[in-house]
Protein backbone atom coordinates (compact mmCIF):
# COMPACT_ATOMS: atom_id res chain seq x y z
CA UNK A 1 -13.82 4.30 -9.70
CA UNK A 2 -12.42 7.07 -8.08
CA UNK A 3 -11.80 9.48 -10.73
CA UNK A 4 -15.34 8.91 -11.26
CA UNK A 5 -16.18 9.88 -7.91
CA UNK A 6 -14.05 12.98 -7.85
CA UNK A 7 -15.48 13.83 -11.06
CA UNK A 8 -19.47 13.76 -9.60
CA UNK A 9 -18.25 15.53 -6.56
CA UNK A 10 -17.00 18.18 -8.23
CA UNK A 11 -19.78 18.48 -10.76
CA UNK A 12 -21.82 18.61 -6.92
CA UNK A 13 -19.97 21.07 -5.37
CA UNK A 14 -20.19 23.51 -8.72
CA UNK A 15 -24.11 22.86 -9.06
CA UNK A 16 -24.87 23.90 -5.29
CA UNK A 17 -22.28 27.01 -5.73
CA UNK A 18 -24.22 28.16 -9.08
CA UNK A 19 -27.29 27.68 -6.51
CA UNK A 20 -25.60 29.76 -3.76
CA UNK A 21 -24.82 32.70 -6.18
CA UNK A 22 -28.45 32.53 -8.06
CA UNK A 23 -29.84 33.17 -4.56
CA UNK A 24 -27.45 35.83 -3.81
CA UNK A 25 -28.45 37.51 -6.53
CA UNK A 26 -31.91 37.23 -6.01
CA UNK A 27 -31.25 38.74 -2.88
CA UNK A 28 -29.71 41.41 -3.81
CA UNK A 29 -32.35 41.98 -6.24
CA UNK A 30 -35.38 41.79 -3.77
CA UNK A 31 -33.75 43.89 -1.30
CA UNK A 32 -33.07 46.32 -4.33
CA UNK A 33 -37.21 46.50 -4.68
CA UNK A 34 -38.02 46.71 -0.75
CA UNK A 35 -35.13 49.96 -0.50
CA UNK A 36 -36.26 51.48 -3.60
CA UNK A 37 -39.30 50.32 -4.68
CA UNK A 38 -38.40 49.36 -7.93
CA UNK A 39 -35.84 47.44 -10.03
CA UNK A 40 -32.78 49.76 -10.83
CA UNK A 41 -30.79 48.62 -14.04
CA UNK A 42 -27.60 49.56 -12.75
CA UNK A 43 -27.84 47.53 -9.34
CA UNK A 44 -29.47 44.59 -11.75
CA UNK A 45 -26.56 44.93 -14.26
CA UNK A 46 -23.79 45.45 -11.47
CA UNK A 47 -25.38 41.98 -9.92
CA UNK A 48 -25.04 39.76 -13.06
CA UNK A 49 -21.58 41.20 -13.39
CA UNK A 50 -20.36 40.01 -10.30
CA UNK A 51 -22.49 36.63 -10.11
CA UNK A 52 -20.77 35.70 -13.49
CA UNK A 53 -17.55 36.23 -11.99
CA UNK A 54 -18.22 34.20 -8.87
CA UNK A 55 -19.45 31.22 -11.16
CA UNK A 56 -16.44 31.01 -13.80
CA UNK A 57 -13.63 30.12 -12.09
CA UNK A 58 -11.05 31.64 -14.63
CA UNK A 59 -12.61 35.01 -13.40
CA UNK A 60 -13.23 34.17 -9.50
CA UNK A 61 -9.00 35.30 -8.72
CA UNK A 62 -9.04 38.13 -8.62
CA UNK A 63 -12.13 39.46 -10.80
CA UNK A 64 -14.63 38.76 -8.66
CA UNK A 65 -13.04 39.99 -5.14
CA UNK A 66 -12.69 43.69 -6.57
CA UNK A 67 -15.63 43.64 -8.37
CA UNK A 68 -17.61 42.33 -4.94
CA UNK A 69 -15.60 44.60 -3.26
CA UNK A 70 -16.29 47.61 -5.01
CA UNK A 71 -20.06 46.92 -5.52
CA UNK A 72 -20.73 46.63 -2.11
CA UNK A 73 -18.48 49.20 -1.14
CA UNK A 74 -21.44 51.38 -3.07
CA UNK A 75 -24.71 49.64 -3.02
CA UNK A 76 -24.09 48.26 0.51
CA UNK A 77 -26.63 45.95 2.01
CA UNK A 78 -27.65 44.79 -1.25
CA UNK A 79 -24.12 43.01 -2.50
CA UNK A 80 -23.63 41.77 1.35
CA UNK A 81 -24.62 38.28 0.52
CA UNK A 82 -22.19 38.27 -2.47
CA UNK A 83 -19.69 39.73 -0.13
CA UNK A 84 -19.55 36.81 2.12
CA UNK A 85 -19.40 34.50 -1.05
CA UNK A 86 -15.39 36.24 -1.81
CA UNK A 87 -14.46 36.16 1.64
CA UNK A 88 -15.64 33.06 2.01
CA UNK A 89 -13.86 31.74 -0.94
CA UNK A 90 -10.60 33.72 0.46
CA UNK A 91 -10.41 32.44 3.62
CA UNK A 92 -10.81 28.85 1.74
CA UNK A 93 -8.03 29.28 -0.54
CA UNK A 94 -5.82 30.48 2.98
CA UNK A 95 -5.99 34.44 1.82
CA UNK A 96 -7.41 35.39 4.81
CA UNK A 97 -5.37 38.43 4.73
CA UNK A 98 -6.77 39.08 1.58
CA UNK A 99 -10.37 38.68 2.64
CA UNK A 100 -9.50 41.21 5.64
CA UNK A 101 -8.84 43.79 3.41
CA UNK A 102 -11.69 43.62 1.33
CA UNK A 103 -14.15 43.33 4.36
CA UNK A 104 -12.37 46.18 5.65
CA UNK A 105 -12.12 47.95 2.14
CA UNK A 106 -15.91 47.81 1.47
CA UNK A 107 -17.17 48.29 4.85
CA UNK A 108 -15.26 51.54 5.35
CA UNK A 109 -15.67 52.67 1.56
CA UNK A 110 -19.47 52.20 2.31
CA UNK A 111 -19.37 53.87 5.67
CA UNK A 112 -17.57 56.73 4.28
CA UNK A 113 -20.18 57.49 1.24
CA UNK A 114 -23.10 57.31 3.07
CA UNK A 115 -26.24 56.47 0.93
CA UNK A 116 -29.74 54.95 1.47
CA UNK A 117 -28.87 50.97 1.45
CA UNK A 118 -25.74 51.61 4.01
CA UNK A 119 -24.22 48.98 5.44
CA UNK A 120 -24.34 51.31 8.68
CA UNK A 121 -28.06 52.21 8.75
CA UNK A 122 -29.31 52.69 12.25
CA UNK A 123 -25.73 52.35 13.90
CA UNK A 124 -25.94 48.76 13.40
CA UNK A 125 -22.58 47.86 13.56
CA UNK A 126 -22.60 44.48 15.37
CA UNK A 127 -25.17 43.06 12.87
CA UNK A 128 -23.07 44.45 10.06
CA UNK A 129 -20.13 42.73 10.97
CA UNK A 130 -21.63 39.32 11.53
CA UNK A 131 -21.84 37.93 8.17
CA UNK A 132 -18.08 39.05 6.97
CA UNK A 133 -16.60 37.72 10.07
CA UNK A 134 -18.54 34.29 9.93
CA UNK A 135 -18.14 33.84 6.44
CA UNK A 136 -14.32 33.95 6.95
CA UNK A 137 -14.30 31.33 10.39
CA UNK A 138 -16.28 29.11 8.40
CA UNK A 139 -14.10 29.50 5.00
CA UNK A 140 -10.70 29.21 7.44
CA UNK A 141 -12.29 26.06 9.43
CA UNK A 142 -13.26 24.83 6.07
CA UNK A 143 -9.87 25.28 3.93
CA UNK A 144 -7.84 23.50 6.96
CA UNK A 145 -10.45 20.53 7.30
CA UNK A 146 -10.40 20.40 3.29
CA UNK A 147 -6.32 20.52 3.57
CA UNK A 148 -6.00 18.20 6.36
CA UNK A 149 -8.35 15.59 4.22
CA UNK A 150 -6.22 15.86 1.17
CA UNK A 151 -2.90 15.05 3.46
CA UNK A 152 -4.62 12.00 5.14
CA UNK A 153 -5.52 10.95 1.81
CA UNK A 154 -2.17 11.35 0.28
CA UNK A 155 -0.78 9.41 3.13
CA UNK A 156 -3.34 6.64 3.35
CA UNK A 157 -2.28 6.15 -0.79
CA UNK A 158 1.30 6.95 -0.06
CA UNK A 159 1.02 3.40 2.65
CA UNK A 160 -0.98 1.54 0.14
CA UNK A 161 1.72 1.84 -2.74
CA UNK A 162 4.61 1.64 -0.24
CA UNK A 163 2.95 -2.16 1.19
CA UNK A 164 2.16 -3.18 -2.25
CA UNK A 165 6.03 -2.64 -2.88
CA UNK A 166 6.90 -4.46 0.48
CA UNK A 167 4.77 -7.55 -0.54
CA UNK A 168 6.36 -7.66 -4.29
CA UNK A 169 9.87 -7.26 -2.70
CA UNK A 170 8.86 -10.04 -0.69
CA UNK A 171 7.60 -12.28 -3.21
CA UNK A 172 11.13 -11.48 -5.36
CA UNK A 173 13.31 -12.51 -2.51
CA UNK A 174 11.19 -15.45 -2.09
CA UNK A 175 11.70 -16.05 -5.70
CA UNK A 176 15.44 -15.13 -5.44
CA UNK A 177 15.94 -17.37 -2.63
CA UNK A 178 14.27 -20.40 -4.19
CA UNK A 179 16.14 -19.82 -7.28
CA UNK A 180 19.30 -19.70 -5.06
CA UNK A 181 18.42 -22.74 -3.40
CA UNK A 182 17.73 -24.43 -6.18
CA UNK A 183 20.77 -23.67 -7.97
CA UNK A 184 22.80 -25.48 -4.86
CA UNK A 185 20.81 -28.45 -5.00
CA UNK A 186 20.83 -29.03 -8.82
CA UNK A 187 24.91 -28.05 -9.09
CA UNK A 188 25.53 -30.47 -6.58
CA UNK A 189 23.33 -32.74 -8.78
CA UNK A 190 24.93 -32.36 -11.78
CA UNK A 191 28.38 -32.51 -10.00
CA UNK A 192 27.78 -35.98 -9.10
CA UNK A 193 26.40 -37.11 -12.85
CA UNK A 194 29.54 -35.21 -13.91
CA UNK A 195 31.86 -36.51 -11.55
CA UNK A 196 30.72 -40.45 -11.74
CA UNK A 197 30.37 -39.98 -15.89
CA UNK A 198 33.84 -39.03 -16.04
CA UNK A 199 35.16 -42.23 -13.64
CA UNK A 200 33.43 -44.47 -16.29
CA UNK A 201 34.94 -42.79 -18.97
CA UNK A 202 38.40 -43.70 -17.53
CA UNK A 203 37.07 -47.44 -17.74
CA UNK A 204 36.18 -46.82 -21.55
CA UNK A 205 38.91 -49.16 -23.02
CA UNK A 206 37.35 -51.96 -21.29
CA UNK A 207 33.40 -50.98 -22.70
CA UNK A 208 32.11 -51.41 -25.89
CA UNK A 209 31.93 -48.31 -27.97
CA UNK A 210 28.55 -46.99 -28.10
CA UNK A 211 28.40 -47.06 -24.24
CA UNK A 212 32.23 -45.09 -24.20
CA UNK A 213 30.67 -42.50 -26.31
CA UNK A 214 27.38 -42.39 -24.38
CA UNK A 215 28.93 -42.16 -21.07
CA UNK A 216 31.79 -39.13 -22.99
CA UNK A 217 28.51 -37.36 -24.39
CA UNK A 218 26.75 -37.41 -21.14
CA UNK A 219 29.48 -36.11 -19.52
CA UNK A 220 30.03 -33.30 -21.67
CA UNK A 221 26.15 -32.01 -21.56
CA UNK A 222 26.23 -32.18 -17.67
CA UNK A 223 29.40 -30.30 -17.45
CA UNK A 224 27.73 -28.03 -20.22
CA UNK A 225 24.44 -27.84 -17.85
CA UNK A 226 26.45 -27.18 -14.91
CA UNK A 227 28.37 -24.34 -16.30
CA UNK A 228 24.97 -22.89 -17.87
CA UNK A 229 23.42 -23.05 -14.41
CA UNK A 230 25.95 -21.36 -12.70
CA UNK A 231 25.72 -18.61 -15.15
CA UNK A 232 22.08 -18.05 -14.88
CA UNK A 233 22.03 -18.69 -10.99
CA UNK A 234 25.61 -18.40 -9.33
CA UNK A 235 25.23 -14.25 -9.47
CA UNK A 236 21.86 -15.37 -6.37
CA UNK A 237 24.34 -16.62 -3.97
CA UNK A 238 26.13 -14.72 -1.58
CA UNK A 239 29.37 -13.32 -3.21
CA UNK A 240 31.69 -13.55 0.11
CA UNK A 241 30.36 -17.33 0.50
CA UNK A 242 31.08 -18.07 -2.92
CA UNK A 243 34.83 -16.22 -2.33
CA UNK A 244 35.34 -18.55 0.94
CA UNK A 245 33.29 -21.51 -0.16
CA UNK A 246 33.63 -22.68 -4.04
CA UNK A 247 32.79 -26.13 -3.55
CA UNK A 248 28.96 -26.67 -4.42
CA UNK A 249 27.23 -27.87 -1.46
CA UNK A 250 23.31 -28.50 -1.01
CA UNK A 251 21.84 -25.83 2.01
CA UNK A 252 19.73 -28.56 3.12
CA UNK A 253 19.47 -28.35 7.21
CA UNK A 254 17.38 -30.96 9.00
CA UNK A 255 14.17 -29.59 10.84
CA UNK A 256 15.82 -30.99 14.25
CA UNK A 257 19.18 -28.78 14.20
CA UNK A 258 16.70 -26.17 13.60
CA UNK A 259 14.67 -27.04 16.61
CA UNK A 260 18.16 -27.65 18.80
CA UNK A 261 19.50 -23.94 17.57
CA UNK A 262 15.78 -22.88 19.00
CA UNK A 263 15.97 -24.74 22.21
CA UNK A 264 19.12 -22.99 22.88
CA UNK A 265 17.60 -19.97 22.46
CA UNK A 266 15.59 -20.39 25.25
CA UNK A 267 12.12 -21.98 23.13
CA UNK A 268 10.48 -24.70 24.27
CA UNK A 269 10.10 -26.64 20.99
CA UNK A 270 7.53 -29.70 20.97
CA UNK A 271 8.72 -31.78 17.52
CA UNK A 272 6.53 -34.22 15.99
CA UNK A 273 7.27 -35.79 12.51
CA UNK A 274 6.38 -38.58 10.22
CA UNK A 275 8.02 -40.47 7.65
CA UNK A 276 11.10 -39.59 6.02
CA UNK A 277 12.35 -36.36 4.69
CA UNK A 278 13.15 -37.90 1.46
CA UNK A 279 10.00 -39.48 1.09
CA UNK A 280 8.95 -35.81 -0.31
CA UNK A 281 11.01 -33.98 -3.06
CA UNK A 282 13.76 -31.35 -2.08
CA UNK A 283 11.72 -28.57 -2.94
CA UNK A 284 9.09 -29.77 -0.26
CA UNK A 285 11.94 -29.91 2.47
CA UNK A 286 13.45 -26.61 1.41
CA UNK A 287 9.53 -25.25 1.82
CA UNK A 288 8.92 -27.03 5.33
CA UNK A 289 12.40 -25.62 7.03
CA UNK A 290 11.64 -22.17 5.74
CA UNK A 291 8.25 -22.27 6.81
CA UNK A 292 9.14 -24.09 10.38
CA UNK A 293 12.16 -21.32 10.31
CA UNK A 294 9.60 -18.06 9.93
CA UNK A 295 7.10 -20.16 12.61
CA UNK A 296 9.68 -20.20 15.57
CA UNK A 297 11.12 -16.98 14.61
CA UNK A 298 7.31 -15.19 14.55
CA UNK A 299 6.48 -17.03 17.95
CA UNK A 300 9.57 -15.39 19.52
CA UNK A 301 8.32 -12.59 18.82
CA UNK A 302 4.91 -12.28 19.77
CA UNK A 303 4.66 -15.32 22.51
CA UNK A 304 8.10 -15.52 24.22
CA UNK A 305 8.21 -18.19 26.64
CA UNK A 306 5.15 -20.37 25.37
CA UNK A 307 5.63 -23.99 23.89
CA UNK A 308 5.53 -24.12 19.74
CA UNK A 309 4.63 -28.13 18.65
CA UNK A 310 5.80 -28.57 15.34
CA UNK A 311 3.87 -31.61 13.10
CA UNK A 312 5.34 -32.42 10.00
CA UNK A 313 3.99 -35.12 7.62
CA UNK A 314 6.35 -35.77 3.98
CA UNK A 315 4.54 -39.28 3.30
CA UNK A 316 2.66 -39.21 -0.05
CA UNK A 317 0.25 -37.57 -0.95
CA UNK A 318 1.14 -34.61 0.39
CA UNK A 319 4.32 -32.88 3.04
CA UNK A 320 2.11 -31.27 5.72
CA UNK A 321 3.44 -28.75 8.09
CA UNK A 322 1.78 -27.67 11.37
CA UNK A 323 3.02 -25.11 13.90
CA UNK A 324 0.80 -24.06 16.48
CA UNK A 325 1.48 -22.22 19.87
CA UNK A 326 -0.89 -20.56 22.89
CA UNK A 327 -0.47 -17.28 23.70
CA UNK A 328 2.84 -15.69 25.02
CA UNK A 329 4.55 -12.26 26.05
CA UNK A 330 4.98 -10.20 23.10
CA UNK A 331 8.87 -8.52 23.25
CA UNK A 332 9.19 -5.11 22.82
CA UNK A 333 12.57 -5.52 21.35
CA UNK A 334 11.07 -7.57 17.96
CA UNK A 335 11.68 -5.86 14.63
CA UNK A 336 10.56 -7.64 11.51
CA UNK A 337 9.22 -6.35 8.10
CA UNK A 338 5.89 -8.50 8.25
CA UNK A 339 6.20 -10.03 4.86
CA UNK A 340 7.84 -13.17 6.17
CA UNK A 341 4.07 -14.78 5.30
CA UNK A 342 3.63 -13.30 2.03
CA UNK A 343 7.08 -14.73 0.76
CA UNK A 344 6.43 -18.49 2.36
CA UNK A 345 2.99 -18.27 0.44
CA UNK A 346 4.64 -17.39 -2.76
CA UNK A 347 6.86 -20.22 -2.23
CA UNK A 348 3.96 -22.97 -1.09
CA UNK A 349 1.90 -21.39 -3.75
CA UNK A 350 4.44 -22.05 -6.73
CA UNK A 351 4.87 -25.91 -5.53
CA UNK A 352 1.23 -26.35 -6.02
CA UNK A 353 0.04 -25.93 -2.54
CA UNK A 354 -1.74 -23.56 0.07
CA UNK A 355 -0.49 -21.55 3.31
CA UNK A 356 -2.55 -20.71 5.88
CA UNK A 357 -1.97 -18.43 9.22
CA UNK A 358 -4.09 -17.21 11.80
CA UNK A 359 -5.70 -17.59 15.19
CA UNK A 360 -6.77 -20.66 16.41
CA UNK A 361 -9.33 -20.38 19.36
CA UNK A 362 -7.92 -19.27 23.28
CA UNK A 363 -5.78 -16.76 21.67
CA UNK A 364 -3.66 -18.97 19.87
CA UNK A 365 -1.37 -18.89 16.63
CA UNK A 366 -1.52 -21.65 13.58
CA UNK A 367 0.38 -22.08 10.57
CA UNK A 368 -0.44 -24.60 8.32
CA UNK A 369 1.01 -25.79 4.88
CA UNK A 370 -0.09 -28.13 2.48
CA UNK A 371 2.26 -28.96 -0.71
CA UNK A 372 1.14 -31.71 -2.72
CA UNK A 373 3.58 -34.47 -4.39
CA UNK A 374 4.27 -34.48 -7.87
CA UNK A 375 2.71 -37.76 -8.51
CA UNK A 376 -0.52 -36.05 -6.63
CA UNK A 377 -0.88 -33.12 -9.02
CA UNK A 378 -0.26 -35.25 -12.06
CA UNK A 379 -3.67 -37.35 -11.05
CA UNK A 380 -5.53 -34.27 -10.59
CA UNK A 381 -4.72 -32.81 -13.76
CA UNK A 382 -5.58 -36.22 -15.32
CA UNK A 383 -8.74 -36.27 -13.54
CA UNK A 384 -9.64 -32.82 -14.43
């Protein structure tokens, strides 16, 4: 869409140029009839010459300012108009040094060979020199505003590319950190299958023999699974934890020791929740802390001192999170990357669910959540 409109303004801008230059030439032309009182073929010829450079822009640099040049510098008033067409084009394309010269060049060269269209009839030298010297303010003011337009533009494209980057590196460590997460709470899964599997195999003299080799075979695939999962997954966790820390541990945190850490901090932290964490899956309760976690952090930020209530609901059908706060002092001191909310709404988004953020009436904040149990989204697929 815009290549398209590029492409008509520039088809524009060359139709009302070919305009400009026909009625140059026509000028020159008429004014060749009112000093002579006739057409003379070599002023005719000498303006179709220089209108056809003007008009093709292979020829317009530098064709057309000596040929302008020189043509006015002899036939004077009547290749003026044409004359402020090259200078104004000059001063455009920042030779306004350039342009100078040839105002200077044909004015003097005209001045010098006196004839009967003169630029310098009469003494007029003020009126002579109007149309050079506006031709090249108004090609200079143009060229900069043109210029300043194509830097603005570049920079307005060069922040659109460069946020469209932040959000997808936002959405990848979203994705990174899930998979991370994940990858704790399915090791330490498997550990356990592993780790009980193998205590009934010690028993296996004292089972029959299918279960014995069930319990050996189900052992071996979750060791198998285990090993395949750190593989794909272990290179997402932290390298210096994993030095100091082997042991695979779930980084599940309760909402409350998040709420004490805040409190600490100096928050006042209203918490309101009901029914039990495991009521929803451990995906859900990953989703609420992070979401609860980027909450508190964001109104630290922008309303220090005012009270955040938390509501969190994990009872079926559905793990609802609320966080709403009134307005607060904004710190000066706050840094963030403001694609917290784009990676929590890749996250809620992937479980099924929606995220929501925004004002809420008296100038204050809401975030809401709404990830919907397994059980839920298996009924409305059936339904659907």
């Amino acid at each position: 869409m815009g290549q398209v409109s590029s492409r008509e303004s520039r088809r524009w801008a060359a139709y009302g140029r070919g305009a400009l230059v026909a009625l140059c030439a026509l000028a020159a032309v008429l004014n060749d009839v009112a000093a002579q009182g006739r057409y003379l073929a070599p002023v005719v010829i000498t303006v179709l010459v220089c209108g056809a450079a003007l008009l093709v822009p292979r020829l317009r640099w530098p064709a057309a300012p000596l040929l302008v040049t020189v043509a006015t510098a002899w036939w004077g008033t009547l290749l003026l108009p044409m004359l402020a067409v090259v200078l104004y084009d000059l001063a455009v394309d920042r030779r306004a040094r350039i342009a100078v010269g040839c105002a200077v060049a044909a004015l003097g060269a005209n001045l010098l060979g006196y004839r009967p269209t003169s630029l310098w009839t009469a003494q007029s030298y003020a009126s002579t020199l109007v149309l050079p010297v506006l031709a090249v303010l108004v090609g200079l003011w143009l060229g900069s505003r043109r210029r300043l337009v194509q830097a603005l533009a570049a920079d307005v494209e060069h922040l659109r590319v460069e946020a469209r980057l932040r959000e997808d590196a936002a959405r990848a460590a979203e994705r990174s950190r899930i998979a991370a997460e994940m990858h704790d709470v399915l090791a330490h899964r498997l550990s356990l299958i592993a780790l009980h599997t193998g205590v009934l195999a010690t028993k296996s003299d004292t089972l029959p023999a299918p279960v014995a080799e069930r319990l050996g075979l189900l052992r071996t695939t979750s060791v198998e699974a285990l090993t395949d999962l750190r593989d794909v997954l272990g290179v997402l966790r932290d390298s210096d934890a994993a030095q100091t820390s082997p042991a695979l541990t779930p980084v599940m945190r309760d909402i409350r020791e998040l709420a004490d850490e805040a409190r600490a901090a100096g928050q006042h932290i209203g918490l309101i929740t009901e029914g039990r964490p495991e009521d929803a899956p451990t995906t859900h309760r990953l989703a609420v802390y992070r979401i609860v976690q980027e909450a508190l952090t964001n109104a630290r930020k922008h309303a220090d001192g005012a009270v955040v209530t938390v509501r969190i609901d994990y009872r079926p059908p559905a793990t609802l999170v609320e966080v709403t706060n009134p307005p607060g002092t904004p710190r000066t001191d706050a840094v963030g990357s403001g694609y917290g909310l784009v990676g929590l709404r890749e996250r809620v988004t992937t479980l099924g669910g929606w995220l929501t953020a925004g004002p809420a009436g008296a100038g204050s904040w809401r975030l809401a959540a709404r990830i919907p149990h397994p059980a839920a989204l298996e009924q409305n697929g059936t339904r659907t």
